[in-house]
C-alpha atoms as a PDB file:
ATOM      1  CA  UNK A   1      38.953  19.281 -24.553  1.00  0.00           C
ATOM      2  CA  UNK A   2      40.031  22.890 -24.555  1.00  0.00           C
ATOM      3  CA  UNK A   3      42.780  23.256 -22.050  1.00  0.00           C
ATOM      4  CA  UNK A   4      41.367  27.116 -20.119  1.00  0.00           C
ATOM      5  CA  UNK A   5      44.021  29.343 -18.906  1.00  0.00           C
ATOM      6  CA  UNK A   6      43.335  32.492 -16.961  1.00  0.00           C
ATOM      7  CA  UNK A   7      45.390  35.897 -17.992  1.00  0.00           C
ATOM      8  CA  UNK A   8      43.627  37.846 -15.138  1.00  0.00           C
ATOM      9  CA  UNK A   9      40.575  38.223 -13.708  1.00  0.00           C
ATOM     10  CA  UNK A  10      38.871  39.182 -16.423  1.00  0.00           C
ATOM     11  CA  UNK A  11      40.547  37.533 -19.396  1.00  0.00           C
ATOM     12  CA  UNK A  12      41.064  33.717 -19.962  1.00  0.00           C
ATOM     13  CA  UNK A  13      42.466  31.587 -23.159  1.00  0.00           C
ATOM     14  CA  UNK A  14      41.629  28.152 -24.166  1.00  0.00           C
ATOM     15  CA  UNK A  15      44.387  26.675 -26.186  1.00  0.00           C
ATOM     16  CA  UNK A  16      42.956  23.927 -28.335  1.00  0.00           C
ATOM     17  CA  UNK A  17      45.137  21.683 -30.274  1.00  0.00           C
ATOM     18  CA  UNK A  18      47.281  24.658 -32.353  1.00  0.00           C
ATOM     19  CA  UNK A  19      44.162  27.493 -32.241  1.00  0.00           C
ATOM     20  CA  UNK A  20      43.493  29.501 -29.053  1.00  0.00           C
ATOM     21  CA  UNK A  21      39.879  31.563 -28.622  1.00  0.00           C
ATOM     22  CA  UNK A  22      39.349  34.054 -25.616  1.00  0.00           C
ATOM     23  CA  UNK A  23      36.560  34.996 -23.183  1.00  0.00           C
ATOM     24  CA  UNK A  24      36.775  38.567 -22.665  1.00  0.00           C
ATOM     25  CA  UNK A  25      34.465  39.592 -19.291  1.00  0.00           C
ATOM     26  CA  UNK A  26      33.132  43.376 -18.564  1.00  0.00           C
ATOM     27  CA  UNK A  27      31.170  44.815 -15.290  1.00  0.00           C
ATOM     28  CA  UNK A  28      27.816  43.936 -17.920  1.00  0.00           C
ATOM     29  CA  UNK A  29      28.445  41.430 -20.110  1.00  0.00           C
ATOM     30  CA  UNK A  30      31.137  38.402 -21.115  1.00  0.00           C
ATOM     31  CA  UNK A  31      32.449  38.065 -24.759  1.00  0.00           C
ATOM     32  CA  UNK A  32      33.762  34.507 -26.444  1.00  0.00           C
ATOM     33  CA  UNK A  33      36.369  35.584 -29.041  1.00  0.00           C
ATOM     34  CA  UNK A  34      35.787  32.578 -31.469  1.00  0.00           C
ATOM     35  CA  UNK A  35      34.855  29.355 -30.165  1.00  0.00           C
ATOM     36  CA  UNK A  36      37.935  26.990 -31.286  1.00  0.00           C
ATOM     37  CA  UNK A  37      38.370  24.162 -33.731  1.00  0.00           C
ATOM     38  CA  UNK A  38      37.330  20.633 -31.626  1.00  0.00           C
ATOM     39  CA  UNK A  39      35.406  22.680 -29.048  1.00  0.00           C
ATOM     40  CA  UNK A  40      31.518  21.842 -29.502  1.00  0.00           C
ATOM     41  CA  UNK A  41      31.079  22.730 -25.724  1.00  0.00           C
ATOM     42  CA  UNK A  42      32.952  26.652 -25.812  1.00  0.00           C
ATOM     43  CA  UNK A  43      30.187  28.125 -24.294  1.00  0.00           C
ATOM     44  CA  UNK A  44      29.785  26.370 -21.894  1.00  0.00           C
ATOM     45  CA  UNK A  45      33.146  26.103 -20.648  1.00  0.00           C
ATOM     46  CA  UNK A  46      32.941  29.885 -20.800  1.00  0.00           C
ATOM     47  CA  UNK A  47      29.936  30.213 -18.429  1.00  0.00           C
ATOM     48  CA  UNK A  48      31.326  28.372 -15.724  1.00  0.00           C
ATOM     49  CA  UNK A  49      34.101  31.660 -15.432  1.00  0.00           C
ATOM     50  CA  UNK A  50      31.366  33.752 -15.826  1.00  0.00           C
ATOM     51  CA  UNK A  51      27.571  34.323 -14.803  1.00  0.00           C
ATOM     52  CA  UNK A  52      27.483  37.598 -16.967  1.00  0.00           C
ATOM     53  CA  UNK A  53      25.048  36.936 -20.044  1.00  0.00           C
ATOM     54  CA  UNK A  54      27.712  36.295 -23.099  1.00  0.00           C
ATOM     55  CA  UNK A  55      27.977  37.211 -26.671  1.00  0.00           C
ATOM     56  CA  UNK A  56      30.051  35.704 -29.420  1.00  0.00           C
ATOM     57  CA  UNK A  57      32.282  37.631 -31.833  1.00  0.00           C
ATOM     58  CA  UNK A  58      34.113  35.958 -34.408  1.00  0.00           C
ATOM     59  CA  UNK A  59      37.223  37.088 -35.894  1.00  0.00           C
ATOM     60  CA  UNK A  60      36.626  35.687 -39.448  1.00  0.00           C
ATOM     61  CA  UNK A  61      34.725  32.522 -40.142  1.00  0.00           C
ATOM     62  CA  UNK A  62      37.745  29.536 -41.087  1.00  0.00           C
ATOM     63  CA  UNK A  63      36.388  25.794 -39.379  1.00  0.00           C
ATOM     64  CA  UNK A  64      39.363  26.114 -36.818  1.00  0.00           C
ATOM     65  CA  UNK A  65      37.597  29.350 -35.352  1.00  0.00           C
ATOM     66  CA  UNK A  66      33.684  28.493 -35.226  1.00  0.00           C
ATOM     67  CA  UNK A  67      33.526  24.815 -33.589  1.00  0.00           C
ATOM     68  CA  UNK A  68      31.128  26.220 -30.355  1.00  0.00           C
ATOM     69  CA  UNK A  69      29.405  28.747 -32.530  1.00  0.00           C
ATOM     70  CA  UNK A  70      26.179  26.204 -33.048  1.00  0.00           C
ATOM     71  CA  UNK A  71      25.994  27.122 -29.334  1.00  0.00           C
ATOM     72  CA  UNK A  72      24.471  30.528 -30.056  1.00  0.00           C
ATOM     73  CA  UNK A  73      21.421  31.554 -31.548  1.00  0.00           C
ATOM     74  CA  UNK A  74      23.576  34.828 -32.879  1.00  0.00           C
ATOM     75  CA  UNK A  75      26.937  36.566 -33.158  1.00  0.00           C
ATOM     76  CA  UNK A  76      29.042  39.132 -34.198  1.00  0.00           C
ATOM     77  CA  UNK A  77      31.046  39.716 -37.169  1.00  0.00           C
ATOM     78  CA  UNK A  78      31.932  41.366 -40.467  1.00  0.00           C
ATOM     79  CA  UNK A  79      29.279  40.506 -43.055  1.00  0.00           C
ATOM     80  CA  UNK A  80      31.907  40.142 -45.555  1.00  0.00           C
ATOM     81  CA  UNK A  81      32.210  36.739 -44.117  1.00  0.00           C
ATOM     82  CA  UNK A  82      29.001  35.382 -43.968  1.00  0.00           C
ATOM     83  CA  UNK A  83      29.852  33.119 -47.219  1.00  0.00           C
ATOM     84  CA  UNK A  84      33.067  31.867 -45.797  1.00  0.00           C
ATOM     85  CA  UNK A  85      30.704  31.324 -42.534  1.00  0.00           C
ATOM     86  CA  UNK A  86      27.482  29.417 -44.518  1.00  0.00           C
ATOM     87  CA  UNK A  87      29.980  27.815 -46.533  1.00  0.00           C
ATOM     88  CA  UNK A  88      31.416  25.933 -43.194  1.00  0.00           C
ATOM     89  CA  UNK A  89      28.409  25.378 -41.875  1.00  0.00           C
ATOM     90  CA  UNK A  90      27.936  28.770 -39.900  1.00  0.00           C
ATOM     91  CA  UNK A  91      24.880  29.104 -37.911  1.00  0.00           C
ATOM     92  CA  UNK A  92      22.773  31.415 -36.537  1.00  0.00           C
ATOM     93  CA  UNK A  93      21.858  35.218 -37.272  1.00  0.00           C
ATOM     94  CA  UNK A  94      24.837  37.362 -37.718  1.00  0.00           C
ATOM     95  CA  UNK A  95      25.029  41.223 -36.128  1.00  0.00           C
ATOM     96  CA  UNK A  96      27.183  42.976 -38.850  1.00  0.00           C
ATOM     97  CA  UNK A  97      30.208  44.673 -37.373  1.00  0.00           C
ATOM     98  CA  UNK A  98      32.296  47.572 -39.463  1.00  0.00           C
ATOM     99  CA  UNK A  99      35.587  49.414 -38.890  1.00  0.00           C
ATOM    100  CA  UNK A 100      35.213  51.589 -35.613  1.00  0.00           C
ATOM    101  CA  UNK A 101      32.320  49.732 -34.328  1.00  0.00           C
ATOM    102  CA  UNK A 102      32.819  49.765 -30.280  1.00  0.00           C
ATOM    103  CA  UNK A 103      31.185  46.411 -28.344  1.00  0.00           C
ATOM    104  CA  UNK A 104      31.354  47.964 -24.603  1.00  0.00           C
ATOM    105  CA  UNK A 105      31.113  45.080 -22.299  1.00  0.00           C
ATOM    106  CA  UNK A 106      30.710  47.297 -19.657  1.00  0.00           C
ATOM    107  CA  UNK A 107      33.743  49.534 -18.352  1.00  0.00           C
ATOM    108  CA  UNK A 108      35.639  47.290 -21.634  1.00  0.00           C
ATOM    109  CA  UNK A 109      34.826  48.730 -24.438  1.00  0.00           C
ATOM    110  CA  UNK A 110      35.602  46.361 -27.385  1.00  0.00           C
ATOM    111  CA  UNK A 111      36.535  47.949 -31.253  1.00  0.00           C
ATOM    112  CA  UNK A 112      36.595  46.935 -34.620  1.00  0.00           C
ATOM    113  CA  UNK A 113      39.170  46.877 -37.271  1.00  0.00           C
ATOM    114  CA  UNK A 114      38.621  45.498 -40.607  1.00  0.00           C
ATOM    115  CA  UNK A 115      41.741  43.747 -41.255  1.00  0.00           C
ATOM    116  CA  UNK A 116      40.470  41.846 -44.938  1.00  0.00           C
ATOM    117  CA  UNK A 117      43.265  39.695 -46.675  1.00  0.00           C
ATOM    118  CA  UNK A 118      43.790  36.482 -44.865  1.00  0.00           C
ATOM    119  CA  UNK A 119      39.431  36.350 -45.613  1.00  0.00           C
ATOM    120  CA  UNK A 120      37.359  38.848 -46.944  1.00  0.00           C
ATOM    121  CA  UNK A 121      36.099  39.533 -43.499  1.00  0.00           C
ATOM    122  CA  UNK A 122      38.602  39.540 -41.435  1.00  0.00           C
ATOM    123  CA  UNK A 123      38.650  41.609 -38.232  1.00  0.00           C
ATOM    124  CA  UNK A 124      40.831  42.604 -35.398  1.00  0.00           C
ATOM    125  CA  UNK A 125      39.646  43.870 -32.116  1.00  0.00           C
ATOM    126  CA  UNK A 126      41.151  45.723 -29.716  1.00  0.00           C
ATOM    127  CA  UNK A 127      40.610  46.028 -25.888  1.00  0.00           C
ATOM    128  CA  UNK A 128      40.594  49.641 -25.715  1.00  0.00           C
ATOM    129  CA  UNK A 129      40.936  49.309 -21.503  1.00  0.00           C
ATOM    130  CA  UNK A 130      43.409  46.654 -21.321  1.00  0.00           C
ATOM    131  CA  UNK A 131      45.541  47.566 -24.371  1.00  0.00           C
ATOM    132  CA  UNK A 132      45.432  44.203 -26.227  1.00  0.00           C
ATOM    133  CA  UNK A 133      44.854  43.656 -29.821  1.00  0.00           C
ATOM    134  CA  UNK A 134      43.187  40.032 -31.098  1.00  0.00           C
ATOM    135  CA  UNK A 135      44.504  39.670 -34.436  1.00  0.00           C
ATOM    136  CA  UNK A 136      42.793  36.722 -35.423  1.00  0.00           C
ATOM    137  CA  UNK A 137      45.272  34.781 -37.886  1.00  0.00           C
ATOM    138  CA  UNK A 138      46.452  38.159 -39.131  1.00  0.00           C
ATOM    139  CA  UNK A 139      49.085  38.471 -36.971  1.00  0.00           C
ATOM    140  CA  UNK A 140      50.890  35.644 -35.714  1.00  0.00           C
ATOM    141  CA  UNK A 141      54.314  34.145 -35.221  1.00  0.00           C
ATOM    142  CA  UNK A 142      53.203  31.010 -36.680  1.00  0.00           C
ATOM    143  CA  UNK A 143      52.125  30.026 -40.454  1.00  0.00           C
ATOM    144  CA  UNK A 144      49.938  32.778 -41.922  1.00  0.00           C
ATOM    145  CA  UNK A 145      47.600  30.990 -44.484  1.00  0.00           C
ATOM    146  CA  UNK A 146      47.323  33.199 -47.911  1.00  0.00           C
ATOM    147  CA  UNK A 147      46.754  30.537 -49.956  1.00  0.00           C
ATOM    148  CA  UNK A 148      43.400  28.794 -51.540  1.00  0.00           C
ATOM    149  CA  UNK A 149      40.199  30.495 -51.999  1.00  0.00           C
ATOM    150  CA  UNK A 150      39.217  34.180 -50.553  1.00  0.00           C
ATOM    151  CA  UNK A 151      42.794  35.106 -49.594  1.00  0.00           C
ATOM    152  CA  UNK A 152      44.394  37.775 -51.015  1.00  0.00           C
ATOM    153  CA  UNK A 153      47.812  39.536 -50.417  1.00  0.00           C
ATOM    154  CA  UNK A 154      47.646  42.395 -51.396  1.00  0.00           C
ATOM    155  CA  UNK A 155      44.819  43.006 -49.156  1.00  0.00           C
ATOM    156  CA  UNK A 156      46.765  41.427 -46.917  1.00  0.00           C
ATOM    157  CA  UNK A 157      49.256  43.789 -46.821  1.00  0.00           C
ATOM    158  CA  UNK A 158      46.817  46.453 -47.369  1.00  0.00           C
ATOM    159  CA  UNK A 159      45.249  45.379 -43.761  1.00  0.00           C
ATOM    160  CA  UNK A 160      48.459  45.311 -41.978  1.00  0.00           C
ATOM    161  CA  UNK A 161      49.574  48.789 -43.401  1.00  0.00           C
ATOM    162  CA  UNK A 162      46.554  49.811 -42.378  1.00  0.00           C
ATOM    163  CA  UNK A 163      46.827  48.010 -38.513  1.00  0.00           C
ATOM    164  CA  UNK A 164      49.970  50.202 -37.730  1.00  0.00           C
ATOM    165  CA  UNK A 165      47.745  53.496 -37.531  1.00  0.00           C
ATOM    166  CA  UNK A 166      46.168  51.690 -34.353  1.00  0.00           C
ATOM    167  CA  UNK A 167      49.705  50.517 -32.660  1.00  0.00           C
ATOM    168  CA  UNK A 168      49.101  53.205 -30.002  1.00  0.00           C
ATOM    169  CA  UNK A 169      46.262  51.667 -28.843  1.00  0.00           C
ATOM    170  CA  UNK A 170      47.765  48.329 -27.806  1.00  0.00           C
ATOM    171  CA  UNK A 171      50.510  46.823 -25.961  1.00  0.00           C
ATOM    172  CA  UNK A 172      50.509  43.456 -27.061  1.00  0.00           C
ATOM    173  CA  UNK A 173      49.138  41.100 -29.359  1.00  0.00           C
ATOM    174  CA  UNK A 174      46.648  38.205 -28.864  1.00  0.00           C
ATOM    175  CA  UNK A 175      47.132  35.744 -31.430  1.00  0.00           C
ATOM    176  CA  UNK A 176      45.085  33.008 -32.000  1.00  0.00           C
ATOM    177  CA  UNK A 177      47.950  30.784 -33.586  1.00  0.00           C
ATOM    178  CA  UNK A 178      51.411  30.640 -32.412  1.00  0.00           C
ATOM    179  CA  UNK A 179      53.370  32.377 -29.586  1.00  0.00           C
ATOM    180  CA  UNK A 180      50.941  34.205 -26.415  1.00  0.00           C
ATOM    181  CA  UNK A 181      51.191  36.986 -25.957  1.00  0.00           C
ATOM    182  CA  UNK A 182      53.363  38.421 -28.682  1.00  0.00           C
ATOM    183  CA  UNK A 183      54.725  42.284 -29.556  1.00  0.00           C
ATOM    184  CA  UNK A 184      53.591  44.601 -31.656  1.00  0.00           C
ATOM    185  CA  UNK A 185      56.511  45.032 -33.916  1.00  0.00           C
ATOM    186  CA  UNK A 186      55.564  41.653 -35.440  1.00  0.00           C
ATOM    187  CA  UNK A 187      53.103  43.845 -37.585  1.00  0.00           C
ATOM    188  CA  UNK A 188      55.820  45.619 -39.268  1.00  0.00           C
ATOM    189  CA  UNK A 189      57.883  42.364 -39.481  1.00  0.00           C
ATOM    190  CA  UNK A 190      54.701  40.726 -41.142  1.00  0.00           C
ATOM    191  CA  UNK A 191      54.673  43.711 -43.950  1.00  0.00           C
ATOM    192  CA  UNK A 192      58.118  43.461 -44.538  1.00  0.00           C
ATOM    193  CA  UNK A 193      58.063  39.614 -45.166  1.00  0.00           C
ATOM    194  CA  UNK A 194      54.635  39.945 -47.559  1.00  0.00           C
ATOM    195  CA  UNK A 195      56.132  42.175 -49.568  1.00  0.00           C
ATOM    196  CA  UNK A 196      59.569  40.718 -50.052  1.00  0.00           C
ATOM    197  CA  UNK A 197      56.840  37.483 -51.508  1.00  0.00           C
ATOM    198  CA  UNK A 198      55.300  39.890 -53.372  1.00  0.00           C
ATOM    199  CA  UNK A 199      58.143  41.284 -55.146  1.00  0.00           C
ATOM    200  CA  UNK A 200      59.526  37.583 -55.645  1.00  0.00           C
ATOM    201  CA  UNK A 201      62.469  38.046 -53.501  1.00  0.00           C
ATOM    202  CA  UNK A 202      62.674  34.611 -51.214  1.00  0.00           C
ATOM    203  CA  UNK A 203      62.077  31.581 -52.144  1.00  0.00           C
ATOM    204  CA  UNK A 204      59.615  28.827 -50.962  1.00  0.00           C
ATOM    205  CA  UNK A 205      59.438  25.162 -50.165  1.00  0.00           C
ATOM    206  CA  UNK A 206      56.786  23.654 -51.276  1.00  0.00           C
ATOM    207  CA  UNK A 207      54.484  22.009 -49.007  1.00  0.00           C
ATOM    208  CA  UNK A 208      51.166  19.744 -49.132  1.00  0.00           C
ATOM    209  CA  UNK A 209      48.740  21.390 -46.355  1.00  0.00           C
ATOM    210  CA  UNK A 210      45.017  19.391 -46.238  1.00  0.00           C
ATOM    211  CA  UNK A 211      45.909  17.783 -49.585  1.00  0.00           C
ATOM    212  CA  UNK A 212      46.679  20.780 -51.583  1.00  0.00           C
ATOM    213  CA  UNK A 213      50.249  21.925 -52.747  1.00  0.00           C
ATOM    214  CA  UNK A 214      50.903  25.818 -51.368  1.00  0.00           C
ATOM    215  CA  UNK A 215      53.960  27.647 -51.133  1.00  0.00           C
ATOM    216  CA  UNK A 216      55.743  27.800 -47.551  1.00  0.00           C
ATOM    217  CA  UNK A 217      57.763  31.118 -47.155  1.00  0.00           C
ATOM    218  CA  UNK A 218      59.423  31.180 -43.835  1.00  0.00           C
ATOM    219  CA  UNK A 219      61.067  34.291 -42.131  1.00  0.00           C
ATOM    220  CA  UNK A 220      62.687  34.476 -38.489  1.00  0.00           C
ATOM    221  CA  UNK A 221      59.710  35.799 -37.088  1.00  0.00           C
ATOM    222  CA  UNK A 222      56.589  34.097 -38.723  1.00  0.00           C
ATOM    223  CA  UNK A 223      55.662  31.849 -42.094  1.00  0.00           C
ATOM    224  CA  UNK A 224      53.651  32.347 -44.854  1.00  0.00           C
ATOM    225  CA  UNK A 225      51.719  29.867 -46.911  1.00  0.00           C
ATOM    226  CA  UNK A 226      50.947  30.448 -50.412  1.00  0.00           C
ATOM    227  CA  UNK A 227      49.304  29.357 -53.925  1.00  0.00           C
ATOM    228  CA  UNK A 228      51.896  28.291 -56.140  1.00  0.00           C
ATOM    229  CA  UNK A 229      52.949  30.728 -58.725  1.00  0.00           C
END
């Protein structure tokens, strides 16, 4: 089971075996920030912190991030991910989010970045109230997987180029691998260490991950994992 930590009154985390998810709760309405990777029962662990009626929103669609989704009927995210979603056995109807989308939650207003690379349809949201950007797997100070079907780098960095127009919005980063909280340099760090791979200036180890030989670049600050070249 999901181990649920509270932030504040109105944030919690549930840290579940190497991926966290969030619930996210507004004066209207409570949001589940994916639902976890061994978590069948997300929401509802998440309605005994909350009697608010409660959404889902889904950062991008990976099995590690949509174990509790069977729990509702609908959700929200990027329809560039339905196929990564149906693929994994996604359910329900999705609610298409885009870039600058706002989900208010009442007096926590909720928006959307499309941050594509690590999937097609990958998003980041930030808490425009409480400063706080959830990057997903974007951002993390862990192993960032861009290896294997639908990633792609140079989106990648794209996305994270892309990110640091926003940094004023946000005073820290929710990950939902690795290190909690962490600090928004870690974006530029991130950049940096993608495009030193890019240019073929480190070298790799390589690893097997889930049976399949990728590429493991690691900096100071985070690790990357990538197709062989």
């Amino acid at each position: 089971m999901a181990q649920v930590i509270k932030v504040n009154d109105s944030t919690w985390r549930f840290e579940d075996d190497g991926v966290r998810f969030f619930l996210f709760v507004g004066t209207k309405k409570a949001a589940l920030i994916d639902s976890g990777m061994n978590v069948p029962n997300a929401k509802r662990l998440a309605e005994e912190l909350t009697d608010l009626p409660m959404i889902l929103i889904n950062t991008h669609a990976d099995p590690d991030h949509i174990s509790g989704n069977d729990a509702f009927s609908e959700l929200y995210m990027s329809p560039k991910e339905d196929g990564n979603y149906r693929e994994n056995g996604g359910t329900g109807a999705i609610h298409p989010v885009h870039e600058g989308d706002v989900i208010d939650l009442g007096d926590r207003p909720l928006r959307i970045i499309d941050i594509p690379g690590h999937t097609p349809g990958s998003i980041a949201i930030i808490d425009e109230k409480n400063r706080i950007l959830v990057s997903g797997d974007s951002v993390e100070d862990g192993n960032i997987f861009l290896f294997g079907p639908m990633r792609n780098m140079d989106r990648y960095i794209e996305s994270m180029k892309h990110l640091l127009g926003f940094t004023d919005m946000f005073d820290e980063i929710y990950a939902m691998h690795g290190s909690f909280p962490v600090k928004n340099d870690l974006i530029e760090k991130v950049i940096e260490g993608a495009q030193l791979i890019k240019a073929g200036k480190v070298e790799g180890s390589h690893v097997n991950i889930f049976g399949k030989e990728a590429v493991l670049y690691k900096f100071p600050y985070a690790g990357f994992l990538c197709d062989p070249k």
